[in-house]
Protein backbone atom coordinates (compact mmCIF):
# COMPACT_ATOMS: atom_id res chain seq x y z
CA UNK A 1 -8.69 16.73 -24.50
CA UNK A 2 -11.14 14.03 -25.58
CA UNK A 3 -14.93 13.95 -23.72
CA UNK A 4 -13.70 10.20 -23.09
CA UNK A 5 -10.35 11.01 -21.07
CA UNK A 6 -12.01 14.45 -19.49
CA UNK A 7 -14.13 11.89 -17.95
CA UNK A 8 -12.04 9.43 -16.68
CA UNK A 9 -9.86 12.37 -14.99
CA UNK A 10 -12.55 14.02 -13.77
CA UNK A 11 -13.80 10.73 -11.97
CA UNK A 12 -9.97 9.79 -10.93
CA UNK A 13 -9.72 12.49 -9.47
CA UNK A 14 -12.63 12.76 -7.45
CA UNK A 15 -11.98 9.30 -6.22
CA UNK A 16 -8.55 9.92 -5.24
CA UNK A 17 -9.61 12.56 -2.57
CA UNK A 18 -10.83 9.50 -0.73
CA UNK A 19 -8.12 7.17 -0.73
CA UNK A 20 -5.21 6.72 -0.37
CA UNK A 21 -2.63 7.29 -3.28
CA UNK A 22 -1.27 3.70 -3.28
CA UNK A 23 -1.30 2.51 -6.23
CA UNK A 24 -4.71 0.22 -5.75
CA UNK A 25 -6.11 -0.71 -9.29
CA UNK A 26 -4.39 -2.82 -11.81
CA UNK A 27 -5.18 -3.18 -15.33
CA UNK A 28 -4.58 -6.70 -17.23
CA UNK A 29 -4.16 -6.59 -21.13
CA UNK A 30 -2.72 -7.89 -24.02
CA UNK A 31 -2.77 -7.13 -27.86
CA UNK A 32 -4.21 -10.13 -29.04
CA UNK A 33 -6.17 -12.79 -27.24
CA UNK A 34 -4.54 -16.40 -26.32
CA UNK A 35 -1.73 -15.02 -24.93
CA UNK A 36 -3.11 -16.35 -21.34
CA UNK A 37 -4.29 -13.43 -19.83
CA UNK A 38 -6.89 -14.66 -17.66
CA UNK A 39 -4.96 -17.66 -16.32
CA UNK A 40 -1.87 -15.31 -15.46
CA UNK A 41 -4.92 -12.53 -13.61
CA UNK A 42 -5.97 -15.61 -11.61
CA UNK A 43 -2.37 -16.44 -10.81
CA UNK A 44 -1.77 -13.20 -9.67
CA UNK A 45 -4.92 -12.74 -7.18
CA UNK A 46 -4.09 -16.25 -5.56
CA UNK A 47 0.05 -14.92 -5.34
CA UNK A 48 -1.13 -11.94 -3.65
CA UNK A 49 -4.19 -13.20 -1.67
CA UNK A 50 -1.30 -15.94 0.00
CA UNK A 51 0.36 -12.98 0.61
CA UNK A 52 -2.49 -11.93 3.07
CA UNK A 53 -3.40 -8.92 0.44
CA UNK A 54 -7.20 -8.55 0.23
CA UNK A 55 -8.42 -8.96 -3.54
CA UNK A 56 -10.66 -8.32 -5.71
CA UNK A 57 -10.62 -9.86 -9.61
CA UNK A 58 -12.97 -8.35 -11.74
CA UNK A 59 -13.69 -10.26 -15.34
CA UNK A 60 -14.12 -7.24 -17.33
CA UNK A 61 -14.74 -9.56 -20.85
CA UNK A 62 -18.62 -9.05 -19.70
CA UNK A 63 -20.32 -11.08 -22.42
CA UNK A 64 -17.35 -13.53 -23.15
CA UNK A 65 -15.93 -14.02 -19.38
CA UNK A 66 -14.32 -17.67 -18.80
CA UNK A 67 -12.87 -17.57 -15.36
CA UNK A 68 -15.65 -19.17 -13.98
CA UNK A 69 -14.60 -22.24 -16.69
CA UNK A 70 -11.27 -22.29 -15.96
CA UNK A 71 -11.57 -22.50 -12.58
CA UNK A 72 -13.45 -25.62 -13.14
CA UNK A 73 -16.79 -24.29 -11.33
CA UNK A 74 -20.73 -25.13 -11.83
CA UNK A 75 -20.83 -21.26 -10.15
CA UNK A 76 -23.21 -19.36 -12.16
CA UNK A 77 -23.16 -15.46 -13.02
CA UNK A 78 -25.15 -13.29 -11.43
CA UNK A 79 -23.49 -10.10 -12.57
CA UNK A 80 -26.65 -9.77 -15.40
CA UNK A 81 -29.15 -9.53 -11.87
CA UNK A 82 -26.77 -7.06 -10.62
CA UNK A 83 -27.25 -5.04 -13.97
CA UNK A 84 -30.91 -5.35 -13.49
CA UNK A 85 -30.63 -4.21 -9.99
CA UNK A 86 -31.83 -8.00 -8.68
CA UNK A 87 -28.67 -8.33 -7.26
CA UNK A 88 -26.15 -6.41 -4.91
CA UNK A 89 -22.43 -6.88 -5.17
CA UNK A 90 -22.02 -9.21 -2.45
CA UNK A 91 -24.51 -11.97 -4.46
CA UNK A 92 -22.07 -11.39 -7.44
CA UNK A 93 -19.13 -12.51 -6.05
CA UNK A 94 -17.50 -15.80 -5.83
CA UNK A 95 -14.57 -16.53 -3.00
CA UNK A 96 -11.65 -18.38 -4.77
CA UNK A 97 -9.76 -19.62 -1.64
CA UNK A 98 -8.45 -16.81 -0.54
CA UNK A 99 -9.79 -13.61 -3.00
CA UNK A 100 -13.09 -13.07 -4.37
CA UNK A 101 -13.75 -12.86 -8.08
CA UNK A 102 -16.68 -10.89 -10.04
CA UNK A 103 -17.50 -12.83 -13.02
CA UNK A 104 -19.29 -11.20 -15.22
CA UNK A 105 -21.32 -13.34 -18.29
CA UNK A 106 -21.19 -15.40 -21.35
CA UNK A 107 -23.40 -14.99 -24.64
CA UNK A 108 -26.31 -13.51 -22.39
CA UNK A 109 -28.39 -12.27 -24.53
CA UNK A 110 -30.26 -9.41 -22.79
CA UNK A 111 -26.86 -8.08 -22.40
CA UNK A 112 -26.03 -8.28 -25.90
CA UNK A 113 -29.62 -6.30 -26.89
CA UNK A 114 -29.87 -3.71 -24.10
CA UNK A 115 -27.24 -0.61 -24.39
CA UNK A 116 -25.66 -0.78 -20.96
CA UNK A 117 -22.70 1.02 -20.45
CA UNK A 118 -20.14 -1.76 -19.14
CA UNK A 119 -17.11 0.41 -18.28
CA UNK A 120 -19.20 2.91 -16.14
CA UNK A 121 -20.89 0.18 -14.11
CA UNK A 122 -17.33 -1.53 -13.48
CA UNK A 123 -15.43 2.12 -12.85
CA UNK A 124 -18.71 2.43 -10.24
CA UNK A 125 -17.78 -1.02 -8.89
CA UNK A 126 -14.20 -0.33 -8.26
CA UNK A 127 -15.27 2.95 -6.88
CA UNK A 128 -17.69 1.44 -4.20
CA UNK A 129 -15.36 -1.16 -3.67
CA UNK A 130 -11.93 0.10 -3.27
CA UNK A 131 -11.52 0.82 0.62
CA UNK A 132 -12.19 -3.20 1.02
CA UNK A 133 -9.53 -3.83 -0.74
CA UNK A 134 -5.81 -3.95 -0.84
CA UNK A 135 -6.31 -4.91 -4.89
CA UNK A 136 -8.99 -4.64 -7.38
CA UNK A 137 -7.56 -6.56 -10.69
CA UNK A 138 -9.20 -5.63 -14.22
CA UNK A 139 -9.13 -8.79 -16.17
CA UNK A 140 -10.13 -7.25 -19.46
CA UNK A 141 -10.54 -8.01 -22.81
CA UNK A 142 -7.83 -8.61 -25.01
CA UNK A 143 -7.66 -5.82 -28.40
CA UNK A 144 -7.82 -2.27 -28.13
CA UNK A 145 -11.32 -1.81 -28.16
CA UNK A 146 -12.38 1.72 -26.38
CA UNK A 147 -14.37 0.30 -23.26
CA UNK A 148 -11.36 -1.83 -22.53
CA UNK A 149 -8.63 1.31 -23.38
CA UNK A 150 -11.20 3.43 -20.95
CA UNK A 151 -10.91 0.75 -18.25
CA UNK A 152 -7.23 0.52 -18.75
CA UNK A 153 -6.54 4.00 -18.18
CA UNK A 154 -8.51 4.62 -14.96
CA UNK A 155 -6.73 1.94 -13.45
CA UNK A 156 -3.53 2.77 -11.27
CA UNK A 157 -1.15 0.80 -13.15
CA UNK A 158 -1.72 -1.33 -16.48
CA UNK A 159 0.40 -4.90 -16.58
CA UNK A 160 0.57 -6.08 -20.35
CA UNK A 161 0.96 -9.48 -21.27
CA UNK A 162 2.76 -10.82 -24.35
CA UNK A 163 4.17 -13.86 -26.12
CA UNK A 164 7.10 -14.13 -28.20
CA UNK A 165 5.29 -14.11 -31.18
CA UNK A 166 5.36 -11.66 -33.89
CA UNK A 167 1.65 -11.00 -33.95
CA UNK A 168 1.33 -10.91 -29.77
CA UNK A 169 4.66 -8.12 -30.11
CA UNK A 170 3.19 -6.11 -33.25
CA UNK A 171 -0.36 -5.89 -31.27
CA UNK A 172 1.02 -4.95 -27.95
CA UNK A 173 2.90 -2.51 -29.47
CA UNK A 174 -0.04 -0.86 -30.46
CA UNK A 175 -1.85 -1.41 -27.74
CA UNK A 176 1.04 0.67 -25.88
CA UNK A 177 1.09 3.32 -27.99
CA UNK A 178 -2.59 4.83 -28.08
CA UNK A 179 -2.27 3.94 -24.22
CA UNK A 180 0.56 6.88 -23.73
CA UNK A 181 -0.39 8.69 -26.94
CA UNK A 182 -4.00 8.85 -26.76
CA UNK A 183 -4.83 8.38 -22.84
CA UNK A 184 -1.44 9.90 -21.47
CA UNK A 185 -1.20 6.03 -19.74
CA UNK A 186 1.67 5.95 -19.19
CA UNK A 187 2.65 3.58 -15.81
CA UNK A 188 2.66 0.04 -17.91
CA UNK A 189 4.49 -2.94 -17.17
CA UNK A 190 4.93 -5.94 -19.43
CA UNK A 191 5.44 -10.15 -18.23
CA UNK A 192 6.41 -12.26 -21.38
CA UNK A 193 4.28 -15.54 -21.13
CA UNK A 194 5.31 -18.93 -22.63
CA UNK A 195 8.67 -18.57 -22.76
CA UNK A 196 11.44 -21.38 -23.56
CA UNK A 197 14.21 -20.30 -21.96
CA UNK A 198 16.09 -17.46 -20.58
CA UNK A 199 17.92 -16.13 -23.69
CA UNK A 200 14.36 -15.94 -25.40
CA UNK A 201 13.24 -13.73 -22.87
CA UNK A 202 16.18 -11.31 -23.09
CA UNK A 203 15.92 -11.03 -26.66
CA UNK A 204 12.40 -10.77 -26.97
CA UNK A 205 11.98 -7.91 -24.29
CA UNK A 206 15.32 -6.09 -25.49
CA UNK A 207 13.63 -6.11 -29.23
CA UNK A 208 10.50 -4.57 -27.75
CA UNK A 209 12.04 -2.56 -25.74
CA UNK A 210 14.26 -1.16 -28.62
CA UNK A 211 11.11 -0.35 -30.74
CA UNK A 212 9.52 1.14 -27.72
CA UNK A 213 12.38 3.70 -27.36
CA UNK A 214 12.73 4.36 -31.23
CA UNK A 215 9.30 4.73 -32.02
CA UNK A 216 7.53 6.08 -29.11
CA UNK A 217 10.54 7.53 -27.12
CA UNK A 218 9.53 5.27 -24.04
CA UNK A 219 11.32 2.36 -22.10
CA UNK A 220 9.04 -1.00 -21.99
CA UNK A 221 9.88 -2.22 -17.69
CA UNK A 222 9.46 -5.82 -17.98
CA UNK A 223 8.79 -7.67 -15.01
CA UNK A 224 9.97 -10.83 -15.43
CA UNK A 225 8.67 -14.05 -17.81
CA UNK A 226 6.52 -16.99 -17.07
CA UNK A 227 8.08 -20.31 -18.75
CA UNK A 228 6.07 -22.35 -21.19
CA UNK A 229 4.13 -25.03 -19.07
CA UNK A 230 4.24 -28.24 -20.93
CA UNK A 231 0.68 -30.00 -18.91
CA UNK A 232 -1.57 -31.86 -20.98
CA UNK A 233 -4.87 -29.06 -22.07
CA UNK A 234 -7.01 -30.76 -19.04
CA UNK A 235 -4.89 -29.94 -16.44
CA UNK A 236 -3.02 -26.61 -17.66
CA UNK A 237 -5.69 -23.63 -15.67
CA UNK A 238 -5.57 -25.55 -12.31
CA UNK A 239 -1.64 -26.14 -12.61
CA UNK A 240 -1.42 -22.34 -14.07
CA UNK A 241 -3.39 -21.04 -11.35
CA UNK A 242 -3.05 -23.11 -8.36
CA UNK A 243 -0.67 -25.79 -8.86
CA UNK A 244 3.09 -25.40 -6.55
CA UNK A 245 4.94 -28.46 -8.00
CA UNK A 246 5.66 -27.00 -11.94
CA UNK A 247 7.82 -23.93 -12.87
CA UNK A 248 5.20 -21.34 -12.41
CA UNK A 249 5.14 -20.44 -8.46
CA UNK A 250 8.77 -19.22 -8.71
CA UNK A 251 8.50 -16.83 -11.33
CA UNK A 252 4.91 -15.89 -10.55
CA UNK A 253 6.11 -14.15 -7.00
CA UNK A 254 9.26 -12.54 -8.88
CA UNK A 255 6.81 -11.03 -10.33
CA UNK A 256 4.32 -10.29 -7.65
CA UNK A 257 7.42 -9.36 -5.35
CA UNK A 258 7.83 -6.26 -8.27
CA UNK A 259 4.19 -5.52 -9.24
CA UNK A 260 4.14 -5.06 -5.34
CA UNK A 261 7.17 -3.01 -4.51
CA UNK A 262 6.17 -0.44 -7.79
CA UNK A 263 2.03 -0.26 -5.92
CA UNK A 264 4.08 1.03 -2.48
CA UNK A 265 7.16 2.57 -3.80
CA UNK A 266 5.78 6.43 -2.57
CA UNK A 267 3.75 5.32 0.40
CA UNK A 268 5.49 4.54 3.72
CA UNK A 269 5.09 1.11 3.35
CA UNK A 270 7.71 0.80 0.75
CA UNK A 271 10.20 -0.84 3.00
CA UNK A 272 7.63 -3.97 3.69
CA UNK A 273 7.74 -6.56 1.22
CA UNK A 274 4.96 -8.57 -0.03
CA UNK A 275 5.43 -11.35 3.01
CA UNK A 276 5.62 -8.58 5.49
CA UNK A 277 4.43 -7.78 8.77
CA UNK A 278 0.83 -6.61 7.72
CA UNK A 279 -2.04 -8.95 7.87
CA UNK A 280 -5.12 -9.80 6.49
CA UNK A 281 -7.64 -12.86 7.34
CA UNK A 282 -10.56 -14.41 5.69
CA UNK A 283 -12.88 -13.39 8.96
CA UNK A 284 -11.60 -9.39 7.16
CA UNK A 285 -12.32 -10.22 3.70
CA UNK A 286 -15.88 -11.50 4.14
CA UNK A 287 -16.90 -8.20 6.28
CA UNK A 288 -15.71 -6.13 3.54
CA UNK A 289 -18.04 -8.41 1.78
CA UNK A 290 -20.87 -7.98 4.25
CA UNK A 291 -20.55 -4.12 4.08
CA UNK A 292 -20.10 -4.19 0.04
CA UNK A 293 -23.45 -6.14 0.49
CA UNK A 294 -25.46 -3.29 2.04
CA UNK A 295 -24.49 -0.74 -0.81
């Protein structure tokens, strides 16, 4: 066993002796970057925060994060401060409506000079944040780079996104393999993003699918597809994320609806769906912030 995954069991292991087993953590990848990972990770925490879920997005791209620009904010980072230690978690975080989001930084140079060690400091922020949460989402960088594999593989559950694409298909492929080869990762779920029309999807995910099973000896679970959303540039990330009169909303919750029912399928809450009984307000979220503040 590698020092690398000795690690990350060792630490999932001592984590899980505190909380619960649901599945809590979710992983956001894709082979190749483009594909629209962030916007679909922003999409998600505002399905699931309507949902009355507590969550948490974390930008994980630390020197390269844009969800700060997509969401069309003059926000600044602090996350370098926290680094530092000039900063506690609560000062890092931004409320979107109704889920908070970590932003992390963009070309900052001290963090491009200084050797800090990314993954531990956002595997110690998931830690220390976890019990506030009903979700912590990893939005992390796109590629098969080692921090982002290492961050992948700690999480709960890992939710791939590809296009239908050769290069998006070839790269998540391998992005899939050294996840179950290399990490023993193997709880991953894939959405196919900027799709045409149904018969696209169905071919696309069967081919993938196929090479999945032939190559690797594993079945690719696809959750659904998100349709190609035809909005001039300007408008596309607050229509992706936020907008209810386009295609997206309906085939976002599909998708939450699953991602959802696969988090509680072996805790007792398995019979509630996503809009059920349980609650959560805003008054709840900003006391977990509060108390994350005092850490």
């Amino acid at each position: 066993m590698s020092k690398t995954r000795d690690w990350l069991e060792t630490f999932r292991e001592a984590r899980q002796r505190s909380v619960s087993q649901k599945i809590k953590t979710i992983a956001i990848l894709s082979g190749k970057g483009g594909v629209g990972k962030t916007s679909f990770s922003l999409r998600l925490a505002h399905e699931l925060s309507r949902a009355n879920k507590k969550v948490l997005l974390i930008d994980c791209d630390y020197n390269l994060s844009n969800t700060l620009l997509k969401l069309n904010t003059n926000t600044k980072s602090k996350f370098s401060a926290y680094l530092e230690k000039e900063a506690n978690l609560y000062d890092c975080m931004v409320q979107i409506q109704n889920f908070h989001l970590l932003p992390t930084c963009n070309g900052n140079i001290d963090i491009f000079d200084k050797k800090y060690r990314i993954q531990n400091e956002i595997i110690n922020i998931v830690d220390q944040s976890e019990k506030h949460y009903d979700f912590i989402l990893l939005d992390c960088p796109a590629g098969i780079a080692k921090e982002t594999l290492n961050l992948a593989a700690f999480c709960d559950l890992r939710t791939i996104l590809i296009t239908p694409d050769k290069s998006s298909l070839a790269d998540s492929y391998s992005l899939t393999k050294i996840l179950i080869q290399r990490y023993g990762a193997d709880v991953n779920r894939f959405v196919l993003n900027k799709v045409r029309n149904q018969s696209v999807y169905e071919k696309v995910s069967r081919t993938f699918d196929n090479t999945c099973r032939k190559f690797m000896n594993e079945e690719a679970h696809f959750l659904g597809y998100l349709p190609y959303l035809d909005v001039e540039s300007k408008y596309f990330d607050q229509e992706f994320v936020f907008g209810e009169n386009n295609s997206i909303p309906e085939y976002c919750l599909t998708i939450t609806q699953k991602l959802y029912e696969i988090a509680f399928e072996t805790a007792d809450e398995s019979s509630v769906g996503l809009f059920g009984d349980e609650k959560s307000s805003l008054d709840q979220i900003d006391n977990s912030k509060t108390r994350l503040g005092a850490i």
